[in-house]
N, C-alpha and C. Protein backbone atom coordinates (compact mmCIF):
# COMPACT_ATOMS: atom_id res chain seq x y z
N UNK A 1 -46.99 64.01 17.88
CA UNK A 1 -47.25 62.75 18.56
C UNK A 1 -47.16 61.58 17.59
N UNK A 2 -47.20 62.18 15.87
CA UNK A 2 -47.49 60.57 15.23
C UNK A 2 -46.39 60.57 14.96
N UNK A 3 -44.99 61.34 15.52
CA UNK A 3 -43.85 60.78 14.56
C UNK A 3 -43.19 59.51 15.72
N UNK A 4 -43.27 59.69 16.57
CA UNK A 4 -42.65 59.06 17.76
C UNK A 4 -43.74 57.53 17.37
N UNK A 5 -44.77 57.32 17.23
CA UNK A 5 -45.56 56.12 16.98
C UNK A 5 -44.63 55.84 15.45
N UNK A 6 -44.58 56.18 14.73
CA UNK A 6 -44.11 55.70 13.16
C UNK A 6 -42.80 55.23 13.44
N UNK A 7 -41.69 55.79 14.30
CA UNK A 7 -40.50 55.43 14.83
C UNK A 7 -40.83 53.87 15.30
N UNK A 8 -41.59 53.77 16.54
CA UNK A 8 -41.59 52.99 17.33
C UNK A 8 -41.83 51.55 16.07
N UNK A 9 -43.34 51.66 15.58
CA UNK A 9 -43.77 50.86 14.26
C UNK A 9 -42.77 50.06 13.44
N UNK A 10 -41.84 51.14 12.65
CA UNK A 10 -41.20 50.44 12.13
C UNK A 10 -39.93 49.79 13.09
N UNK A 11 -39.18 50.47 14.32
CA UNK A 11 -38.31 49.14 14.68
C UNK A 11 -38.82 48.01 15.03
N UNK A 12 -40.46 48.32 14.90
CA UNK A 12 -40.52 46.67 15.68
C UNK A 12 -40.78 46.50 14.37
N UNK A 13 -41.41 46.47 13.63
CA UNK A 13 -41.45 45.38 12.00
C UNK A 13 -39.66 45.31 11.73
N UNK A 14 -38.86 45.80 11.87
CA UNK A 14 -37.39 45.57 11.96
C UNK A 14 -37.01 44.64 11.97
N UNK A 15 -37.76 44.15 14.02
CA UNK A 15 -37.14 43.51 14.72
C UNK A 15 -37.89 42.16 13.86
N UNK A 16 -39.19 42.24 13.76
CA UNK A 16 -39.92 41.33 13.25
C UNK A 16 -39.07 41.00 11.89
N UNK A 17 -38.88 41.34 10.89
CA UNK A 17 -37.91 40.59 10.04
C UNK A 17 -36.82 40.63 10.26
N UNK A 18 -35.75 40.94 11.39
CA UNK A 18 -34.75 40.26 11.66
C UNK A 18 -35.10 38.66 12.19
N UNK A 19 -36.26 38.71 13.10
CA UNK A 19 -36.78 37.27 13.92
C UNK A 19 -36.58 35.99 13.03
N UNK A 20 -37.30 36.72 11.40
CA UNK A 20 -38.12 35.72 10.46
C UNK A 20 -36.83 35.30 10.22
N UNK A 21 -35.62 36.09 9.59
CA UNK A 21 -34.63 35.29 9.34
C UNK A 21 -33.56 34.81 9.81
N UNK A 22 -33.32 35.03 11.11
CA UNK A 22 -32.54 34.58 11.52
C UNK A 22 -32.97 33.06 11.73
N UNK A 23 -33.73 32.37 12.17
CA UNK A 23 -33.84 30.88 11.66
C UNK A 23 -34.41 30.45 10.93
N UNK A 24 -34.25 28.87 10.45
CA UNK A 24 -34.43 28.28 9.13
C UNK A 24 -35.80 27.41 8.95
N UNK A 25 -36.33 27.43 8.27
CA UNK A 25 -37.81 26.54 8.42
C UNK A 25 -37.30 24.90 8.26
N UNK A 26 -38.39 24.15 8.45
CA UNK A 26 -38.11 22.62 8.21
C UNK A 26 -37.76 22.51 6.84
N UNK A 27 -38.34 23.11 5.90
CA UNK A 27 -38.07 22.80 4.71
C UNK A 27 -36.10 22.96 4.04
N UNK A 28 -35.78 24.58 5.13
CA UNK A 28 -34.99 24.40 4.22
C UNK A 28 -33.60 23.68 5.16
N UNK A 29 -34.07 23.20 6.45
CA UNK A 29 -33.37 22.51 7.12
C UNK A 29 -33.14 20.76 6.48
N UNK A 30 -34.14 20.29 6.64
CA UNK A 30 -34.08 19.11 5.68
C UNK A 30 -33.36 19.37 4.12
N UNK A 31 -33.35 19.79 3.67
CA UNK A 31 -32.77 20.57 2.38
C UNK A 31 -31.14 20.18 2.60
N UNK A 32 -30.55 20.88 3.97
CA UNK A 32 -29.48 21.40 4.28
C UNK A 32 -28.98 19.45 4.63
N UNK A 33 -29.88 19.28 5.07
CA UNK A 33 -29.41 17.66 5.87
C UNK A 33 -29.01 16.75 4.37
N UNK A 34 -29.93 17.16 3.99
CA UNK A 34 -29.79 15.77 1.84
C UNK A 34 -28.58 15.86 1.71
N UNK A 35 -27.91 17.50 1.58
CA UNK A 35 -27.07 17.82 0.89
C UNK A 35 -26.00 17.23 1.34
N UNK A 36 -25.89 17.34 3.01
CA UNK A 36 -24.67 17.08 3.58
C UNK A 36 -24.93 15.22 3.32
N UNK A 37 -26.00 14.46 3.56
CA UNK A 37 -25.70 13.18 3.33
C UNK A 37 -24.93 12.53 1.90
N UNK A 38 -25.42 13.49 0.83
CA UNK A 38 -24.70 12.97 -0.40
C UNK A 38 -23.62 13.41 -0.75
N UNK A 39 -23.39 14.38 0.41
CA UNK A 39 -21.77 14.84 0.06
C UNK A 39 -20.79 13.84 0.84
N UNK A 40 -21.52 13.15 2.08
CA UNK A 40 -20.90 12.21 2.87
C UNK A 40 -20.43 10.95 2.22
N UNK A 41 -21.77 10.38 1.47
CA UNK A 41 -22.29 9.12 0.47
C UNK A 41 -21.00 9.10 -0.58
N UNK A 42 -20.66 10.46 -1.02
CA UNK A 42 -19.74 10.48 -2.41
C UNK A 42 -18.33 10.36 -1.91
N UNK A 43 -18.12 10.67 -0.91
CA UNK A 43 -16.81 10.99 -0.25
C UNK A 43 -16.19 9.81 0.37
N UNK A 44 -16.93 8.81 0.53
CA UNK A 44 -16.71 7.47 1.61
C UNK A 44 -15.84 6.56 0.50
N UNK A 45 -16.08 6.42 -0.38
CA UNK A 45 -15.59 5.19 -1.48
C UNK A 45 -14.02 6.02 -1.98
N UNK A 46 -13.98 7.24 -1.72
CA UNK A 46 -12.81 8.12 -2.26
C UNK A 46 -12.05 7.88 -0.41
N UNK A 47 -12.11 8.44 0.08
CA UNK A 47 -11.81 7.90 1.53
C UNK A 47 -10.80 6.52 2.04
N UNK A 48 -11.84 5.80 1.51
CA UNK A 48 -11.67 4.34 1.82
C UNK A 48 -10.90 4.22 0.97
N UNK A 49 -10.46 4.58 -0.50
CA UNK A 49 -9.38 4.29 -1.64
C UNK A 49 -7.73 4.96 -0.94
N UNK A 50 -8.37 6.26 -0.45
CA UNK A 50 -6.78 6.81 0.04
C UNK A 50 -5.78 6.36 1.01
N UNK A 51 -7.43 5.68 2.35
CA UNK A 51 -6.76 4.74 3.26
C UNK A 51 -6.05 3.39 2.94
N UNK A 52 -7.02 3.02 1.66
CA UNK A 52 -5.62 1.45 1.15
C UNK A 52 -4.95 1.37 0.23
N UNK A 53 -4.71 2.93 -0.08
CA UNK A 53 -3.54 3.24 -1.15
C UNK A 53 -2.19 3.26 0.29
N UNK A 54 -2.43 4.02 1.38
CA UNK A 54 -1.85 4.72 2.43
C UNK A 54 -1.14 2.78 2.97
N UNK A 55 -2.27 2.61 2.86
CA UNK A 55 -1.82 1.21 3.86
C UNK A 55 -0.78 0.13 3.01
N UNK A 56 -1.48 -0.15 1.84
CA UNK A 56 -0.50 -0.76 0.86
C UNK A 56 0.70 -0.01 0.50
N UNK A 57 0.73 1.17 0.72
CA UNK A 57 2.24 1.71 0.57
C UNK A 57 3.16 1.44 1.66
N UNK A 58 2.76 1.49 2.86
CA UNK A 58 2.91 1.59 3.95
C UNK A 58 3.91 -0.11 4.48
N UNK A 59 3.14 -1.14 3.52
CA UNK A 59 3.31 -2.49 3.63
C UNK A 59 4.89 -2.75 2.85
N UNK A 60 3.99 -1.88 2.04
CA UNK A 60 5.52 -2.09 0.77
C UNK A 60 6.67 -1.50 1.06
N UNK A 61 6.63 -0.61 2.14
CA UNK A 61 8.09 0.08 2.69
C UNK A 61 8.47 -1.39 3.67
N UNK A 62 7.50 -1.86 4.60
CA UNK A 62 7.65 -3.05 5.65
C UNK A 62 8.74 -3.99 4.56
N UNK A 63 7.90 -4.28 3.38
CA UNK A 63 8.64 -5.49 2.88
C UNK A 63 9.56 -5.03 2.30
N UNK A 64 10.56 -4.34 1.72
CA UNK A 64 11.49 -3.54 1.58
C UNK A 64 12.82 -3.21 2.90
N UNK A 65 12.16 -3.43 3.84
CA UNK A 65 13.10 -3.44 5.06
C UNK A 65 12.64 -4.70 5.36
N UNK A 66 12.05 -5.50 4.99
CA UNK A 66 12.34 -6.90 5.38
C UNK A 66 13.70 -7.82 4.69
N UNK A 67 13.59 -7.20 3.36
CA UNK A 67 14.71 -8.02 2.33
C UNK A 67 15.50 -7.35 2.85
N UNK A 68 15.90 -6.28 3.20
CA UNK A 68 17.34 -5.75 3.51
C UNK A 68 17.93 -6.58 4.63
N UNK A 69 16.84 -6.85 5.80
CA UNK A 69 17.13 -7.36 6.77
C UNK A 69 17.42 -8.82 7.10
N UNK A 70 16.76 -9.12 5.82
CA UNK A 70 16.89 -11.08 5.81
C UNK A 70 18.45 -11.06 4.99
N UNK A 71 18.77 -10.20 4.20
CA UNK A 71 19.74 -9.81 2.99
C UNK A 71 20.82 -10.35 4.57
N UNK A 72 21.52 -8.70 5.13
CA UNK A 72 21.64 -8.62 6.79
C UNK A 72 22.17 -9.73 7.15
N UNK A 73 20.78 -10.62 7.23
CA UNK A 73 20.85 -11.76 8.53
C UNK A 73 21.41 -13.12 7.83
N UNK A 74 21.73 -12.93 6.78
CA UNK A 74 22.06 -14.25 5.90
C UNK A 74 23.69 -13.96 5.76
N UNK A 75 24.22 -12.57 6.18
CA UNK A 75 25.47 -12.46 5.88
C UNK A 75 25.92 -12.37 7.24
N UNK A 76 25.12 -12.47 8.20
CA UNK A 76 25.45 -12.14 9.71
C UNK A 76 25.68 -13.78 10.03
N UNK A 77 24.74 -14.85 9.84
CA UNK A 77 24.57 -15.64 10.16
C UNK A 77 25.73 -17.08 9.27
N UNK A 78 25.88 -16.54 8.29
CA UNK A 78 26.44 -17.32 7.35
C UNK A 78 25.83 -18.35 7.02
N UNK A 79 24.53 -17.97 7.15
CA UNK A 79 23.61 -18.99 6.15
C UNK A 79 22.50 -18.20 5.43
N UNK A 80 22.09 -19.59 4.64
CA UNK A 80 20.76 -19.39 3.53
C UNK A 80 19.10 -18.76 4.78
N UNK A 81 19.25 -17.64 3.90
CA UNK A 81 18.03 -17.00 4.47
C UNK A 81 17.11 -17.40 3.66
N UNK A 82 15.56 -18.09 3.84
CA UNK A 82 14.61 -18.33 2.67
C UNK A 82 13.35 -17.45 3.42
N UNK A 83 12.96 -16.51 2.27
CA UNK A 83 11.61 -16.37 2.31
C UNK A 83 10.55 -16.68 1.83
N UNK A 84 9.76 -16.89 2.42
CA UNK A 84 8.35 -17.69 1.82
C UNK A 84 6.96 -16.77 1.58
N UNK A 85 6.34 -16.56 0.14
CA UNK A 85 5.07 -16.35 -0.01
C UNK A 85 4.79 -17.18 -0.08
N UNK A 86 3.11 -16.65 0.69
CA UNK A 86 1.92 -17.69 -0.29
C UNK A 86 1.08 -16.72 -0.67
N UNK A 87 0.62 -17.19 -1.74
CA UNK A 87 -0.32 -15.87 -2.38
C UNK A 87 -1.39 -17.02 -2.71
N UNK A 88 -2.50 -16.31 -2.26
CA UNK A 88 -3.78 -16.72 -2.17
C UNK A 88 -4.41 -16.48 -3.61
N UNK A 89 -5.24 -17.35 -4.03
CA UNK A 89 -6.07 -16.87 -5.08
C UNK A 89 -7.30 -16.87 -5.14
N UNK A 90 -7.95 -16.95 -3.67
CA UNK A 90 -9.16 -16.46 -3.65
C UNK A 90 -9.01 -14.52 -3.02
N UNK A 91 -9.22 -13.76 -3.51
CA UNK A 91 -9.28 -12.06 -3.15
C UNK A 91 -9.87 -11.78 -1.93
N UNK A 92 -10.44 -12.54 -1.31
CA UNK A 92 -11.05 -12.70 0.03
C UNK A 92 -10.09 -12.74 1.12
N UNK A 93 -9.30 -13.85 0.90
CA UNK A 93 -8.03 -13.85 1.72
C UNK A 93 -6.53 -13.05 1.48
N UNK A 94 -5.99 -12.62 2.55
CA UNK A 94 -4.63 -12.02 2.36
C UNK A 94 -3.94 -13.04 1.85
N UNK A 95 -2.40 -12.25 1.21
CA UNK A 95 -1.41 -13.32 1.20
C UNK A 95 -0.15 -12.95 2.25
N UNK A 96 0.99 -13.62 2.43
CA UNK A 96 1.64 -13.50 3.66
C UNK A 96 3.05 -14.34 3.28
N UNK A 97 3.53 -13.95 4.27
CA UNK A 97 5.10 -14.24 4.27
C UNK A 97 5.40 -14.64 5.37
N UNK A 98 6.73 -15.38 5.20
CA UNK A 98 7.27 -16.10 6.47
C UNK A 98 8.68 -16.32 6.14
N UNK A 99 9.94 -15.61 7.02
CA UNK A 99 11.25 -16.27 6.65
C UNK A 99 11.60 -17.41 8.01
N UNK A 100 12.67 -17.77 7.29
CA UNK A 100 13.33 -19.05 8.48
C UNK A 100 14.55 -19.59 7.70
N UNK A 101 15.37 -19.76 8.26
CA UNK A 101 16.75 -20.39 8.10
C UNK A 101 16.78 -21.80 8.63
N UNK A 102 17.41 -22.44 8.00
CA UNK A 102 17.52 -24.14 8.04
C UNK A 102 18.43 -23.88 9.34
N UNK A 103 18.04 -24.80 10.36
CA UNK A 103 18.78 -25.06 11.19
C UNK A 103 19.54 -26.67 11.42
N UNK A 104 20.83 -26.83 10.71
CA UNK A 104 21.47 -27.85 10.23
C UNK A 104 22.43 -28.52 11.51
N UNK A 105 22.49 -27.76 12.70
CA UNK A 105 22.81 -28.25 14.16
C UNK A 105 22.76 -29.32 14.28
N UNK A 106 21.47 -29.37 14.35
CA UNK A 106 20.80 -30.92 14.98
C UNK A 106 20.89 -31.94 13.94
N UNK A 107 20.57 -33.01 14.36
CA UNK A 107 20.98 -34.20 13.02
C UNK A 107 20.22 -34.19 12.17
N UNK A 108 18.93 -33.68 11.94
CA UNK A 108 18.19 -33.34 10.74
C UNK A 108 17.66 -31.93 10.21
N UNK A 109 17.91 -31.15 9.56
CA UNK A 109 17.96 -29.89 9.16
C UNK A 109 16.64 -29.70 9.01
N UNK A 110 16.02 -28.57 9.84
CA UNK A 110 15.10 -28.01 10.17
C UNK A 110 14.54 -26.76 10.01
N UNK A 111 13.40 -26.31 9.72
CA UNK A 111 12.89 -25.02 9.68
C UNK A 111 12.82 -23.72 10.78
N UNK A 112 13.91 -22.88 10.93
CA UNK A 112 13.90 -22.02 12.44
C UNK A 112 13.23 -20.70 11.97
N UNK A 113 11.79 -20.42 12.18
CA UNK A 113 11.82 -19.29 11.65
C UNK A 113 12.32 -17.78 12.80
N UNK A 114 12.64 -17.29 11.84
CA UNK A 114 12.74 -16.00 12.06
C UNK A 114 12.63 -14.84 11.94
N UNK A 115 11.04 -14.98 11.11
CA UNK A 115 9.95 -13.55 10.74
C UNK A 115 9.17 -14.13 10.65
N UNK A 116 8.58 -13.93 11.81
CA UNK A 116 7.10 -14.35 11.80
C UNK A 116 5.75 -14.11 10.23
N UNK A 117 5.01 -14.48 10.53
CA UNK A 117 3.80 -14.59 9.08
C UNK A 117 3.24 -13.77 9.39
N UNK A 118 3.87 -12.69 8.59
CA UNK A 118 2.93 -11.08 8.18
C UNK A 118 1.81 -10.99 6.82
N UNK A 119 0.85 -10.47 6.63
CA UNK A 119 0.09 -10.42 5.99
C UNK A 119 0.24 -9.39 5.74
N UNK A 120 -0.28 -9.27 4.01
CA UNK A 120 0.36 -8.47 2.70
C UNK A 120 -0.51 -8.53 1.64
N UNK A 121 -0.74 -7.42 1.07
CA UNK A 121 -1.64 -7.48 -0.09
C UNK A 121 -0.91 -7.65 -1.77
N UNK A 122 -0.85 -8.65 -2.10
CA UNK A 122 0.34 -8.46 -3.22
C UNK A 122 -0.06 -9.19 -4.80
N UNK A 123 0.02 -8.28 -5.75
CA UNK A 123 -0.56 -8.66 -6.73
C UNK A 123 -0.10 -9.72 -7.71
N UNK A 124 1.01 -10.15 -7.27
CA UNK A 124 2.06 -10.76 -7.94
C UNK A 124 3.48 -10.72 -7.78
N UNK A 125 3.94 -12.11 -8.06
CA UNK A 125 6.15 -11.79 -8.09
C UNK A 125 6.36 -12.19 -9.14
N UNK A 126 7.80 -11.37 -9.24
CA UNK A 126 7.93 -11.97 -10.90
C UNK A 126 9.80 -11.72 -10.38
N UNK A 127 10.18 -12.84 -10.99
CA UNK A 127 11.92 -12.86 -10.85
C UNK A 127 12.58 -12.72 -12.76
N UNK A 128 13.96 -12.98 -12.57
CA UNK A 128 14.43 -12.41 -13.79
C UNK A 128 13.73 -14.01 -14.82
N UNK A 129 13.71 -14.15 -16.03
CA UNK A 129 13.17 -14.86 -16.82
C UNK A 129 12.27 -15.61 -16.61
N UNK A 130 11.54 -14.95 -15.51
CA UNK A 130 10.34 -15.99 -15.13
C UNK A 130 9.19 -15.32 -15.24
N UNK A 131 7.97 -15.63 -15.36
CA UNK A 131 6.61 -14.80 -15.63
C UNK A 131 5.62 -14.60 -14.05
N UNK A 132 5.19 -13.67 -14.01
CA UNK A 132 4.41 -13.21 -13.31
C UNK A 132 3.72 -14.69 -12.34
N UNK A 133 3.77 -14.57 -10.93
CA UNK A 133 3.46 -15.50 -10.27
C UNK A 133 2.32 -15.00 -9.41
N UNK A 134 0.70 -15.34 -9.65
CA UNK A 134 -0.24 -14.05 -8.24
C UNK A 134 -0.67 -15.30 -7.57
N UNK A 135 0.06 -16.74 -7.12
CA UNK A 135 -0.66 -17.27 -6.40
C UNK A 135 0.18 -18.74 -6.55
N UNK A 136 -0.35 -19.00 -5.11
CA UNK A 136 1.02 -20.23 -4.18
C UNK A 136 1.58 -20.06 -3.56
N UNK A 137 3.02 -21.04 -3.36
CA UNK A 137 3.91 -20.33 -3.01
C UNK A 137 5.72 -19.70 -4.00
N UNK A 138 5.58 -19.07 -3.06
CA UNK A 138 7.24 -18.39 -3.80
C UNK A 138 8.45 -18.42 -2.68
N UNK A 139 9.74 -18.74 -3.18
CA UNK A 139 10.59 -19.00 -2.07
C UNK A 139 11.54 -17.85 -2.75
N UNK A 140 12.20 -16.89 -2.08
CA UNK A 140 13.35 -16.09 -2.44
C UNK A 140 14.47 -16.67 -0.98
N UNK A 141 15.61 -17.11 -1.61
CA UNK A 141 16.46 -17.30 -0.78
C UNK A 141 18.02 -16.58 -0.89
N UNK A 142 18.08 -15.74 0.14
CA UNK A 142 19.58 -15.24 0.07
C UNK A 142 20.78 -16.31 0.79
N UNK A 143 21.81 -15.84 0.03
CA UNK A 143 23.02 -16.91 0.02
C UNK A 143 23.24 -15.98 1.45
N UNK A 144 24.49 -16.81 1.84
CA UNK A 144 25.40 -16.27 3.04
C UNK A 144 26.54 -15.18 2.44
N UNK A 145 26.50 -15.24 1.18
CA UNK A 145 26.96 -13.73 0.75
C UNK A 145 26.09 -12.51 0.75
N UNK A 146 25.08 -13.00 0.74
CA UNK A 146 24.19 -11.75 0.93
C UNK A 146 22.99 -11.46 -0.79
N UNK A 147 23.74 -12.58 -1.51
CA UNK A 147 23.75 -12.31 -2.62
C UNK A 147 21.64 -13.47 -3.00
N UNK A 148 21.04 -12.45 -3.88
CA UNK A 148 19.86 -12.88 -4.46
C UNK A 148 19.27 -13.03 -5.64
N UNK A 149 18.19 -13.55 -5.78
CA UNK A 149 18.14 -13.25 -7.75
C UNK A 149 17.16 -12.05 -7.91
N UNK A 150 17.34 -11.55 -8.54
CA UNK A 150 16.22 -9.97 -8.70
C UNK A 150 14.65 -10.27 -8.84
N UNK A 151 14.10 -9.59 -8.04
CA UNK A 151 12.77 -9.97 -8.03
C UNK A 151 11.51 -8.56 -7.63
N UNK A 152 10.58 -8.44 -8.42
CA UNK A 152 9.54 -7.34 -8.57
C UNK A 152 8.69 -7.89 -7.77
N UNK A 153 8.12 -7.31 -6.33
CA UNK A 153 6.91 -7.81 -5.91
C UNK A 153 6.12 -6.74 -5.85
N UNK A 154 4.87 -7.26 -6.67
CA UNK A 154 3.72 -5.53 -6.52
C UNK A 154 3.04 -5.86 -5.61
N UNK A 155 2.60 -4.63 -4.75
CA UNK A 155 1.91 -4.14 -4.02
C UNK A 155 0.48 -3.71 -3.98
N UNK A 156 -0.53 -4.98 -4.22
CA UNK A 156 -1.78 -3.67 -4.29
C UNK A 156 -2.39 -5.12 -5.35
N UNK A 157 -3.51 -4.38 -5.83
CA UNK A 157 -4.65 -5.46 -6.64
C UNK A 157 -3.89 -6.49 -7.45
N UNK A 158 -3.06 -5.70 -8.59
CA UNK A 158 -2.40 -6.55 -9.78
C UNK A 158 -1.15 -6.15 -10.42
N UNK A 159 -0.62 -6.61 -11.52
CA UNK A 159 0.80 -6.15 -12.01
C UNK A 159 0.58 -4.75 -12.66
N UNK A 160 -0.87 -4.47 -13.25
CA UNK A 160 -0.38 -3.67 -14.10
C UNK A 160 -1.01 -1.89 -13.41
N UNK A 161 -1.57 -2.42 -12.63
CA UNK A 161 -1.57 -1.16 -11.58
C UNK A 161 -1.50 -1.25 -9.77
N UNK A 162 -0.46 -1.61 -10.00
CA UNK A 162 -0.06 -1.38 -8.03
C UNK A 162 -0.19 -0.27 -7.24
N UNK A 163 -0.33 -0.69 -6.39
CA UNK A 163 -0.06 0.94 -5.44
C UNK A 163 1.40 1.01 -5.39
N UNK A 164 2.03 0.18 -5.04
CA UNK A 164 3.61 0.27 -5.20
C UNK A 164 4.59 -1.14 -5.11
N UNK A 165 5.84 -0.94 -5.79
CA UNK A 165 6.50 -1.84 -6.94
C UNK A 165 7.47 -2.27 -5.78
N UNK A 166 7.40 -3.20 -5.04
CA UNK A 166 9.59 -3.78 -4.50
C UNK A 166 10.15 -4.13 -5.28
N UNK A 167 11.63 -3.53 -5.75
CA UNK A 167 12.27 -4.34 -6.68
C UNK A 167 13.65 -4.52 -5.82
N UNK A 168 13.82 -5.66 -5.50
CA UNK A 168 14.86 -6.05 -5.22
C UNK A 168 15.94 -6.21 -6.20
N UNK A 169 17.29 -5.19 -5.82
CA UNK A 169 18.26 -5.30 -7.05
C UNK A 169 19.63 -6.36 -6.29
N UNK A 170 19.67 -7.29 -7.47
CA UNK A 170 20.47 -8.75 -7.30
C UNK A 170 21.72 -8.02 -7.71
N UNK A 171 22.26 -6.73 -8.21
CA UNK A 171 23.52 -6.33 -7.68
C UNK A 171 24.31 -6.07 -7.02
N UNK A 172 23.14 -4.96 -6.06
CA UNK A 172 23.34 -4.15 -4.84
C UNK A 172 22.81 -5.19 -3.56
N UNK A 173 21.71 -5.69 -3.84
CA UNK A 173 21.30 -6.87 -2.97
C UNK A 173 20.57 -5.46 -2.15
N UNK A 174 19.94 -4.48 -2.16
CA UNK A 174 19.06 -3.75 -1.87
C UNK A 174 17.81 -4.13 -2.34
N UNK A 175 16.66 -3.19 -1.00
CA UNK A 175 15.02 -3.45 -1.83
C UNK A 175 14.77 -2.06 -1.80
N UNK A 176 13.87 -1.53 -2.85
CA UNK A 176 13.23 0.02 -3.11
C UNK A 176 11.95 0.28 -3.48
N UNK A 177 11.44 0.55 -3.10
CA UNK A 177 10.13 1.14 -3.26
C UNK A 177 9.79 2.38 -3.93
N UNK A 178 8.92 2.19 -5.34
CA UNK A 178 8.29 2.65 -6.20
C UNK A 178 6.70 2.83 -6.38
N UNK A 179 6.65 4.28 -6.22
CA UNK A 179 5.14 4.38 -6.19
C UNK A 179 5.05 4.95 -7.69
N UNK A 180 5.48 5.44 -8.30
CA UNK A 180 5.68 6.31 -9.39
C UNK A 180 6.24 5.35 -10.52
N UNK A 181 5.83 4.63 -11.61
CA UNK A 181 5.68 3.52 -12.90
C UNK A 181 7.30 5.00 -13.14
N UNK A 182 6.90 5.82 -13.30
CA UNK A 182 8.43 6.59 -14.66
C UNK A 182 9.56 6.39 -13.83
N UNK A 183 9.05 6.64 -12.61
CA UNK A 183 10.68 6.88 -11.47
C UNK A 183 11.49 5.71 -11.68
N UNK A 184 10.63 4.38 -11.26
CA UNK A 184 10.89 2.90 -11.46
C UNK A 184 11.56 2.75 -12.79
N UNK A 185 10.79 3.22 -14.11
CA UNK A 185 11.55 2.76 -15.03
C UNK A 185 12.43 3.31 -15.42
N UNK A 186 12.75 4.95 -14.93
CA UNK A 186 14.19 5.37 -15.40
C UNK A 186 14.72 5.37 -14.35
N UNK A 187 14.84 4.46 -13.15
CA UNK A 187 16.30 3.95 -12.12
C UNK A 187 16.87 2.57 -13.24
N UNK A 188 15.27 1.71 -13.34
CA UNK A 188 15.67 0.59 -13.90
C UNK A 188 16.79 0.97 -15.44
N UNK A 189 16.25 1.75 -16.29
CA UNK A 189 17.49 1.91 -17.03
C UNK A 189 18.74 2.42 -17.34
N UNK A 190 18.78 3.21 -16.03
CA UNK A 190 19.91 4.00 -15.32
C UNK A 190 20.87 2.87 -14.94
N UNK A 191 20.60 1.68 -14.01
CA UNK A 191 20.99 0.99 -13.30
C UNK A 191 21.10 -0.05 -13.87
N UNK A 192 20.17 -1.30 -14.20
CA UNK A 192 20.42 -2.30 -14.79
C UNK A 192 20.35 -2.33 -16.08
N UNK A 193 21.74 -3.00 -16.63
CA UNK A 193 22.18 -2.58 -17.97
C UNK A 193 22.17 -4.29 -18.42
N UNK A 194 22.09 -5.09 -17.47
CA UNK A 194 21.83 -7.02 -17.48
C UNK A 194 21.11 -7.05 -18.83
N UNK A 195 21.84 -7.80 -20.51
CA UNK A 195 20.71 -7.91 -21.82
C UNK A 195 19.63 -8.94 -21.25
N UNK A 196 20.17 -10.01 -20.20
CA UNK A 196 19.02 -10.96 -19.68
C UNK A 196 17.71 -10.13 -19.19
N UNK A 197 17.98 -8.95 -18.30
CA UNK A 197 16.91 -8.59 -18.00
C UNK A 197 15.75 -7.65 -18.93
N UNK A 198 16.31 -6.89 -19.95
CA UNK A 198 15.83 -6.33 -20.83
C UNK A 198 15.21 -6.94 -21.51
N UNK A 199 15.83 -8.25 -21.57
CA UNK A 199 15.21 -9.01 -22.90
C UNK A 199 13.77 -9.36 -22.06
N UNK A 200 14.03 -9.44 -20.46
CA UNK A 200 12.57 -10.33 -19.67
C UNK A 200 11.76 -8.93 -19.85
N UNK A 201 11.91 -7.94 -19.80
CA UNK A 201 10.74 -6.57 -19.92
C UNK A 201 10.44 -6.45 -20.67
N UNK A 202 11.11 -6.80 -22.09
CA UNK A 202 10.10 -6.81 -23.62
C UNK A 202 9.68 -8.10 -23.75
């Protein structure tokens, strides 16, 4: 008779420490909650960096098919395409662009735009023998050949670390986008062999 009681005994103390652990006390629930908040806390500022690396790249392809397209529309049109920055120098505000072609029709030559004012995060332009520009305005104008002067616009906080590089090449009259500083500099010495421009990079 006592083996059938000793059976019974221990499955229930069994069952009884299966009970205990299958759930978690307050202590080590709160425990579980810290952990996940400071894993949240650490992760947000890394997050938020990938989304405006993502976005500033994203811009810099836009403006890259913008020059091609003003390039395009200046040889379509047989006129001077001008584009316009303004670069802000308070960091608070965006900076932005605007093209438009003179419209010389009418008896006084006028501003027609024809790209609307997009906003752009841009750390600076810099053209061939000229120095770094992060604020005002900047005019790039293509001829009715299609033809421009070469010009670096970075993408992102500042010159010396962008998220990514436009370099418009005044040979090809193309724009390209560089996320990668080595890629950029061995097209640039692949390609432009100009002593004017070498001499502006040292």
């Amino acid at each position: 008779m006592t083996a059938p009681v000793r059976r019974i005994s221990r499955a229930r103390r069994r069952a009884g420490v299966a009970e205990c652990r299958a759930g978690m006390s307050l202590v080590e629930m709160a425990v579980v909650i810290i952990v996940i908040g400071l894993i949240a806390v650490i992760m947000m500022p890394l997050t938020a960096d990938v989304f405006l690396s993502l976005s500033d790249t994203k811009k810099a392809k836009q403006l890259a098919v913008l020059l091609d397209h003003a390039r395009n529309t200046a040889i379509s049109r047989n006129a001077d395409i001008t584009l316009e920055f303004e670069l802000s120098s308070d960091p608070d505000e965006s900076d932005a662009y605007t093209g438009y072609v003179m419209d010389r029709e009418s008896d006084s030559a006028e501003k027609k735009v024809i790209f609307e004012r997009t906003s752009i995060h841009l750390g600076g332009i810099r053209s061939v023998g000229s120095p770094l520009i992060d604020k005002g305005k900047v005019q790039l104008v293509f001829l009715p050949s299609g033809v421009s002067e070469q010009a670096w616009f970075y993408v992102g906080d500042r010159e010396d670390q962008p998220e990514a590089v436009v370099v418009l090449d005044r040979y090809l009259g193309t724009a390209r986008v560089f996320e990668d500083p080595a890629a950029m500099q061995k097209w640039q010495d692949a390609d432009l062999k100009d002593d004017s421009w070498h001499h502006d990079q040292n």
